[in-house]
N, C-alpha and C. Protein backbone atom coordinates (compact mmCIF):
# COMPACT_ATOMS: atom_id res chain seq x y z
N UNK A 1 31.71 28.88 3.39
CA UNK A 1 31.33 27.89 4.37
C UNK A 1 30.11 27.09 3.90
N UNK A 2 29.27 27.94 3.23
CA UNK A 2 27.93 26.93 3.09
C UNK A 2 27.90 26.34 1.52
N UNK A 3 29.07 26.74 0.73
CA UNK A 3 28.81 26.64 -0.62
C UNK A 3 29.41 24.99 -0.77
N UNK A 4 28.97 24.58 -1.58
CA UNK A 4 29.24 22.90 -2.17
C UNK A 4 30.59 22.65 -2.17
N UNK A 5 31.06 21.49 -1.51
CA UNK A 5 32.74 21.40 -1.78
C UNK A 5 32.68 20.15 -3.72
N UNK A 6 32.89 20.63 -4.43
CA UNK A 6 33.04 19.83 -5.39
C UNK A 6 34.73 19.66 -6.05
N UNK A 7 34.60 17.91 -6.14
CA UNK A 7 36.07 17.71 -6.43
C UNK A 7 36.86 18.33 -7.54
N UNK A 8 38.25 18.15 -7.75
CA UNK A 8 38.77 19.04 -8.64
C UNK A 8 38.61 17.81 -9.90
N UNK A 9 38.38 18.41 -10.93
CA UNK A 9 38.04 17.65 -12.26
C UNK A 9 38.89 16.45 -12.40
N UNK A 10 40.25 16.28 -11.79
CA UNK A 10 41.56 15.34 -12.10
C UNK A 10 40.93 13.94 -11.37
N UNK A 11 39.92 14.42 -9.68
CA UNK A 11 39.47 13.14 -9.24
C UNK A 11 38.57 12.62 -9.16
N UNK A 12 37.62 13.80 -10.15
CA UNK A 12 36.45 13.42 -10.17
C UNK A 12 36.07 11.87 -10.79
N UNK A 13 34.95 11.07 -10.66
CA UNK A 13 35.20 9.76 -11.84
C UNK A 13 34.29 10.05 -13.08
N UNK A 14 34.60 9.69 -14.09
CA UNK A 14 34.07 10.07 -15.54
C UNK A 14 32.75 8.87 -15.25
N UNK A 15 31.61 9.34 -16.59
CA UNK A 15 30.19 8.62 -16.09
C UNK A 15 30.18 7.47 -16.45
N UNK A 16 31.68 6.98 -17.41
CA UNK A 16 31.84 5.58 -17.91
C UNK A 16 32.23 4.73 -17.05
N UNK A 17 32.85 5.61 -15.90
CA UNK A 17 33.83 4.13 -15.69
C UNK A 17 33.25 4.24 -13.61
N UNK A 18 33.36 3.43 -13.16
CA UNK A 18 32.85 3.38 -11.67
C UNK A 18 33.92 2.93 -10.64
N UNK A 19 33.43 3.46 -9.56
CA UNK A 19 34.72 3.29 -8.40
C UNK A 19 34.60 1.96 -7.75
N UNK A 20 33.92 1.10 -8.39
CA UNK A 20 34.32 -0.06 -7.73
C UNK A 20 34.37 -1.12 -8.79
N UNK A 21 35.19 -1.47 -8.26
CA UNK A 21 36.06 -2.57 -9.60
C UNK A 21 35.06 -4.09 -9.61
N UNK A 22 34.99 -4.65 -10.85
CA UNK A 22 34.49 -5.88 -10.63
C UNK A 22 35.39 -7.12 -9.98
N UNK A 23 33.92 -8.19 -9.31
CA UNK A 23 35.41 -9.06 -9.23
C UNK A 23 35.51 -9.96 -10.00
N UNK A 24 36.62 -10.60 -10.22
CA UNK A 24 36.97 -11.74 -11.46
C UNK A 24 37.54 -12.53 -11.04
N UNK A 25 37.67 -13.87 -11.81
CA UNK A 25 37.92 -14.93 -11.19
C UNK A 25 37.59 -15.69 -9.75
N UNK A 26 36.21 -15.35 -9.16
CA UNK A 26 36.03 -15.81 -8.29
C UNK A 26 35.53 -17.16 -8.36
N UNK A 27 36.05 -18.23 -7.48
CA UNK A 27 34.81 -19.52 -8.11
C UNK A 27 34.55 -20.41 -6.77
N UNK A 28 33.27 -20.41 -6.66
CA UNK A 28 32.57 -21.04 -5.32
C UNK A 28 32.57 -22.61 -5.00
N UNK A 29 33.28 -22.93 -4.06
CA UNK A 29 33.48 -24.18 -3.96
C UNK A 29 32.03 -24.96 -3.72
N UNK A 30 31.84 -26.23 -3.97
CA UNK A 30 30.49 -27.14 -3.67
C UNK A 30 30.23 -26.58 -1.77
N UNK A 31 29.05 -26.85 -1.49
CA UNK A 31 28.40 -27.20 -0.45
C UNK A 31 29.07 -28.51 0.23
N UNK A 32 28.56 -29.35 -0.39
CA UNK A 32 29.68 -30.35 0.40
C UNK A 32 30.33 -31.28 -0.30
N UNK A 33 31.02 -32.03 -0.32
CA UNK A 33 31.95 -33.01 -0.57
C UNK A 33 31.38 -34.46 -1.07
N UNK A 34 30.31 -35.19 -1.31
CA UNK A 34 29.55 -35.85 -1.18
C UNK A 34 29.70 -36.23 -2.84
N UNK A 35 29.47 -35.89 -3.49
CA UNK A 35 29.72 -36.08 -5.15
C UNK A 35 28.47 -36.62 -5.46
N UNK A 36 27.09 -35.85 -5.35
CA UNK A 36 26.62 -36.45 -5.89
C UNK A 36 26.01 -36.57 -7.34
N UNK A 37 24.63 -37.80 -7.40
CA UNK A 37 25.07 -38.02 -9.25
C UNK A 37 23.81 -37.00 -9.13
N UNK A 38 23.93 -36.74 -10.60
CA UNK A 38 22.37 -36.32 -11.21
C UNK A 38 21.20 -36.73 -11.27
N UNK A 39 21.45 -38.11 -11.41
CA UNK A 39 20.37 -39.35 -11.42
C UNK A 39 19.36 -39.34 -9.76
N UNK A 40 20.61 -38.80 -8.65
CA UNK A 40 19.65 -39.30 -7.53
C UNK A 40 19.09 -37.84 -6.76
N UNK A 41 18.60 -36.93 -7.90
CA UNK A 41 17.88 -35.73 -7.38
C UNK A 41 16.57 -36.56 -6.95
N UNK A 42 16.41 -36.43 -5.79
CA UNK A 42 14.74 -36.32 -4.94
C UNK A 42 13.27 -36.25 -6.45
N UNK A 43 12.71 -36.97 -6.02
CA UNK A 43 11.10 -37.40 -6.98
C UNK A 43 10.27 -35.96 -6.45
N UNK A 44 10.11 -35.12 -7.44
CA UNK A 44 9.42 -34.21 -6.84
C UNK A 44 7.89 -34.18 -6.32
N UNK A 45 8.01 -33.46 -5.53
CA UNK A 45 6.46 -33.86 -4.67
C UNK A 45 5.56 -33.39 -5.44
N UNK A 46 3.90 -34.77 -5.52
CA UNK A 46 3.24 -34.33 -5.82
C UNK A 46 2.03 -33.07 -5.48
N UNK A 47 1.37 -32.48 -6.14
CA UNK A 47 0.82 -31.38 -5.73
C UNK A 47 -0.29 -31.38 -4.99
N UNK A 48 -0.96 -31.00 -3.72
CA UNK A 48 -1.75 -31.33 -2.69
C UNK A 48 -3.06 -30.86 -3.46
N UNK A 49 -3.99 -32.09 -2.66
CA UNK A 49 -5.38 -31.96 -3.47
C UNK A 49 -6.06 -30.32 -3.01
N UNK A 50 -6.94 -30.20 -4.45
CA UNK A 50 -7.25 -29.03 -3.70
C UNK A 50 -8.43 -28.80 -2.51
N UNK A 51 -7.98 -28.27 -1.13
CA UNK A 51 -8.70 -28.33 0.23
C UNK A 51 -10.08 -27.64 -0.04
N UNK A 52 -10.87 -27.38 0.93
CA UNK A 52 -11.80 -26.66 1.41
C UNK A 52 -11.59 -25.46 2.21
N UNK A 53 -11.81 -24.38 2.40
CA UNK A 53 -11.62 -22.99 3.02
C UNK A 53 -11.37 -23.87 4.15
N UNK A 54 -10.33 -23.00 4.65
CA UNK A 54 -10.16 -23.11 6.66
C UNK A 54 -11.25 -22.87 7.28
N UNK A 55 -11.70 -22.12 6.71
CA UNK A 55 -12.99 -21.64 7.88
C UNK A 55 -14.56 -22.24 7.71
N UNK A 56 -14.82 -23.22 8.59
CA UNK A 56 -16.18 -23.89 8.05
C UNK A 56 -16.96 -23.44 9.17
N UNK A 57 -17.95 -22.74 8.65
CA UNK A 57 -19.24 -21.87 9.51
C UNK A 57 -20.38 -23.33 9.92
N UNK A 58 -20.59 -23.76 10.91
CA UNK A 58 -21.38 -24.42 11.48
C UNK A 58 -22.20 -24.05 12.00
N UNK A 59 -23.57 -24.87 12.25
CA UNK A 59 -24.27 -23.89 13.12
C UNK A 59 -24.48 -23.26 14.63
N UNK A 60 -23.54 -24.38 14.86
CA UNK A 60 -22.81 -23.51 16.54
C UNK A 60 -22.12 -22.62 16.57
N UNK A 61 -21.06 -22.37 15.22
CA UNK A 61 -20.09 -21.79 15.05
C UNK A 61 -21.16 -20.47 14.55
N UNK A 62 -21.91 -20.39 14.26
CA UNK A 62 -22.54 -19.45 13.52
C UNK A 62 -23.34 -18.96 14.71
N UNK A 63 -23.89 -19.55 15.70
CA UNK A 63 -24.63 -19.16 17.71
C UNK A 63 -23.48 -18.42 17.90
N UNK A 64 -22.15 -18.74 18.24
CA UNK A 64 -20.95 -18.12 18.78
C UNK A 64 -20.89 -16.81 18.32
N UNK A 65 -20.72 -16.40 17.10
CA UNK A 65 -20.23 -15.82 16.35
C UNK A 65 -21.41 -14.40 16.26
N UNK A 66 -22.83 -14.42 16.38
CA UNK A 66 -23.68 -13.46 16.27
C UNK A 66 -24.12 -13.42 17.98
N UNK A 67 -23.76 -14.45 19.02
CA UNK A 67 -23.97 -13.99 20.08
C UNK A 67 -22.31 -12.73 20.61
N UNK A 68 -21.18 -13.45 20.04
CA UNK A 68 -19.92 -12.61 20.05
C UNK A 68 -20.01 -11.02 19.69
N UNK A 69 -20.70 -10.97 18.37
CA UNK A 69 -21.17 -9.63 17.80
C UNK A 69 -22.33 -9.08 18.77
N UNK A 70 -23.08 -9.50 19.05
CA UNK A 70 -24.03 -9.00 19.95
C UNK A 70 -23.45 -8.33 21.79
N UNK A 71 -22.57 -9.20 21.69
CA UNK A 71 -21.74 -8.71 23.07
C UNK A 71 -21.04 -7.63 23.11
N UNK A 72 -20.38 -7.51 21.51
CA UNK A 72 -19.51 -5.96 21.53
C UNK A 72 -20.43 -5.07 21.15
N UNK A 73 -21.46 -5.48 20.53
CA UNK A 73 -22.63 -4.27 20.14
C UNK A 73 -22.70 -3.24 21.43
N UNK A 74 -23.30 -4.67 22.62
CA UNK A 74 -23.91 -4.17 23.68
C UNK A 74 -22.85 -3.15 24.48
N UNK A 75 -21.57 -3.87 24.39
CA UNK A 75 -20.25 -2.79 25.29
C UNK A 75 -20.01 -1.92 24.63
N UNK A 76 -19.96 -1.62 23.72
CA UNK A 76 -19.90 -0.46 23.61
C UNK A 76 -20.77 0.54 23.25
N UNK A 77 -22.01 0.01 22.18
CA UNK A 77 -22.95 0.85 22.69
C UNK A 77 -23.37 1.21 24.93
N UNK A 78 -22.87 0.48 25.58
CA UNK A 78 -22.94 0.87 27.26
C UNK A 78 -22.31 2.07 27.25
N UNK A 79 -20.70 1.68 26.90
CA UNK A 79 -19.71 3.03 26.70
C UNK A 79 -20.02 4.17 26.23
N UNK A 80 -20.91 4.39 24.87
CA UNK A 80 -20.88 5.74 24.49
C UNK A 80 -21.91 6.22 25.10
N UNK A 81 -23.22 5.57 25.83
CA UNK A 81 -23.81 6.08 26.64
C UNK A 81 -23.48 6.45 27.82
N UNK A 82 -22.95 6.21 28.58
CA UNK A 82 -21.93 6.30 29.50
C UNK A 82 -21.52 7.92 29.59
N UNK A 83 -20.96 7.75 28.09
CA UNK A 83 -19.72 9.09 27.89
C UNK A 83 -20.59 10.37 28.00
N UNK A 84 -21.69 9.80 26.93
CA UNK A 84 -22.89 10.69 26.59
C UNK A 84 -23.52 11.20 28.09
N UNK A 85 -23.63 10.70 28.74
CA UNK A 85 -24.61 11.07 30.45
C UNK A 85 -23.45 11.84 31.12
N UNK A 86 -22.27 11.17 31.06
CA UNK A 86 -21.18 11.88 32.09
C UNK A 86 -20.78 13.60 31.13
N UNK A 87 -21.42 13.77 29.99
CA UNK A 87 -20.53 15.03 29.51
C UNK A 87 -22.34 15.66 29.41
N UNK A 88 -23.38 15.29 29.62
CA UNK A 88 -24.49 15.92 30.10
C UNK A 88 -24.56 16.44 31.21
N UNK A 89 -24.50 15.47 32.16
CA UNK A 89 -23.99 15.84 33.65
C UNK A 89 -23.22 17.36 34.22
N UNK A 90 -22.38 16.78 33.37
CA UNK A 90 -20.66 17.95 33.19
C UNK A 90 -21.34 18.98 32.70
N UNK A 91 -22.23 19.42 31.68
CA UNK A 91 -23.07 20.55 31.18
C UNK A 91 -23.70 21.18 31.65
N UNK A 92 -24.65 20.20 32.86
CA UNK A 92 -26.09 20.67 33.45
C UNK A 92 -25.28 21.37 34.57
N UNK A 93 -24.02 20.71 35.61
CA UNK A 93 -23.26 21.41 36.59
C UNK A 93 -22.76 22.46 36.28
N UNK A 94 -22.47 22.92 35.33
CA UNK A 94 -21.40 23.68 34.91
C UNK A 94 -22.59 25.18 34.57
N UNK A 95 -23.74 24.65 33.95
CA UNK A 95 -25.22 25.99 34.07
C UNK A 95 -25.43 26.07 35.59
N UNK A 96 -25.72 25.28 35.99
CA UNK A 96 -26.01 25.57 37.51
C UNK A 96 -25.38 26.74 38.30
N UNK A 97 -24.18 26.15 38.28
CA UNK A 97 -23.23 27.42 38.73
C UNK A 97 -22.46 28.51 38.10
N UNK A 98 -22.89 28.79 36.79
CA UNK A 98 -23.05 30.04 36.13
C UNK A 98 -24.20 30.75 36.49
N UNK A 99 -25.32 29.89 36.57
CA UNK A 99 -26.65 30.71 36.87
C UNK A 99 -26.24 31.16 38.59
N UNK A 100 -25.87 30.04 39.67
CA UNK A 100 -25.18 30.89 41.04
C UNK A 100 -24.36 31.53 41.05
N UNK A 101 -23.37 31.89 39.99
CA UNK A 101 -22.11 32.81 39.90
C UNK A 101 -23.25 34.10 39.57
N UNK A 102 -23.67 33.88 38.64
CA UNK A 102 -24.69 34.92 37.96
C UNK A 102 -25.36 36.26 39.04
N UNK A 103 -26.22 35.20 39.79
CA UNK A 103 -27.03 35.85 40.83
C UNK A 103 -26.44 36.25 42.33
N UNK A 104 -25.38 35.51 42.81
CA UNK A 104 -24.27 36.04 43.57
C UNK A 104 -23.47 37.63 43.23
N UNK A 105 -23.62 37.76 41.73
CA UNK A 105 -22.66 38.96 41.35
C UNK A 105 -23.45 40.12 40.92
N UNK A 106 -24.60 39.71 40.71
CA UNK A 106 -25.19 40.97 40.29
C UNK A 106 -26.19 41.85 41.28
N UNK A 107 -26.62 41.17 42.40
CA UNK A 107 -27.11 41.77 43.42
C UNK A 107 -26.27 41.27 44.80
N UNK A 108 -25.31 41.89 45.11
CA UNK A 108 -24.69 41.64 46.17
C UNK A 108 -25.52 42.18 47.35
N UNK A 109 -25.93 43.56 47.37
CA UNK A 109 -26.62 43.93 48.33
C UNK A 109 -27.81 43.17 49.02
N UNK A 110 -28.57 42.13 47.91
CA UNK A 110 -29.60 41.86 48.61
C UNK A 110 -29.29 40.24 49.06
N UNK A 111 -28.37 40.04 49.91
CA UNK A 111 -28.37 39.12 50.46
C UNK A 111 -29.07 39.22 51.87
């Protein structure tokens, strides 16, 4: 059941020759019907001067751009402080009432 089914040598294909035949005689008709000459191939375009970078830093563009950076500075430095106070918080509660679990369990009598 799990062993390899391999063909019997008669159908196997030899490493010369391949199971798919070439094709021959095929021949592709024109695009279209039009006949045209050689003479009236298109003037090829000349080559575009060379530009300036896309991106031109101005000095407004340059206000935008370090007040932009300054805005995500600020959000997310807000955020990890944020995270930072709420998992302090979460720490200081969490002693609190170990220290009242604490003193609840070990002197019951002297309430």
């Amino acid at each position: 059941m799990f062993t390899p089914k391999i063909p019997p040598p008669d159908t196997a294909p030899t490493p010369g020759t391949s199971l798919v035949q070439p094709l021959t005689g095929i021949t592709h008709t024109p695009a279209c019907t039009c006949h045209h000459s050689p003479a009236a191939a298109p003037a090829p375009v000349p080559a575009a001067p060379v530009s300036r970078s896309a991106v031109q830093l101005t000095p407004g563009s340059l206000l935008v751009a370090a007040a932009g950076g300054t805005a995500v500075v600020l959000v997310v430095g807000t955020v990890l402080v944020s995270m930072l106070l709420a998992t302090a918080i979460t720490a200081a509660s969490v002693a609190i009432c170990a220290v009242v679990l604490r003193s609840l369990l070990n002197r019951p009598n002297n309430r």
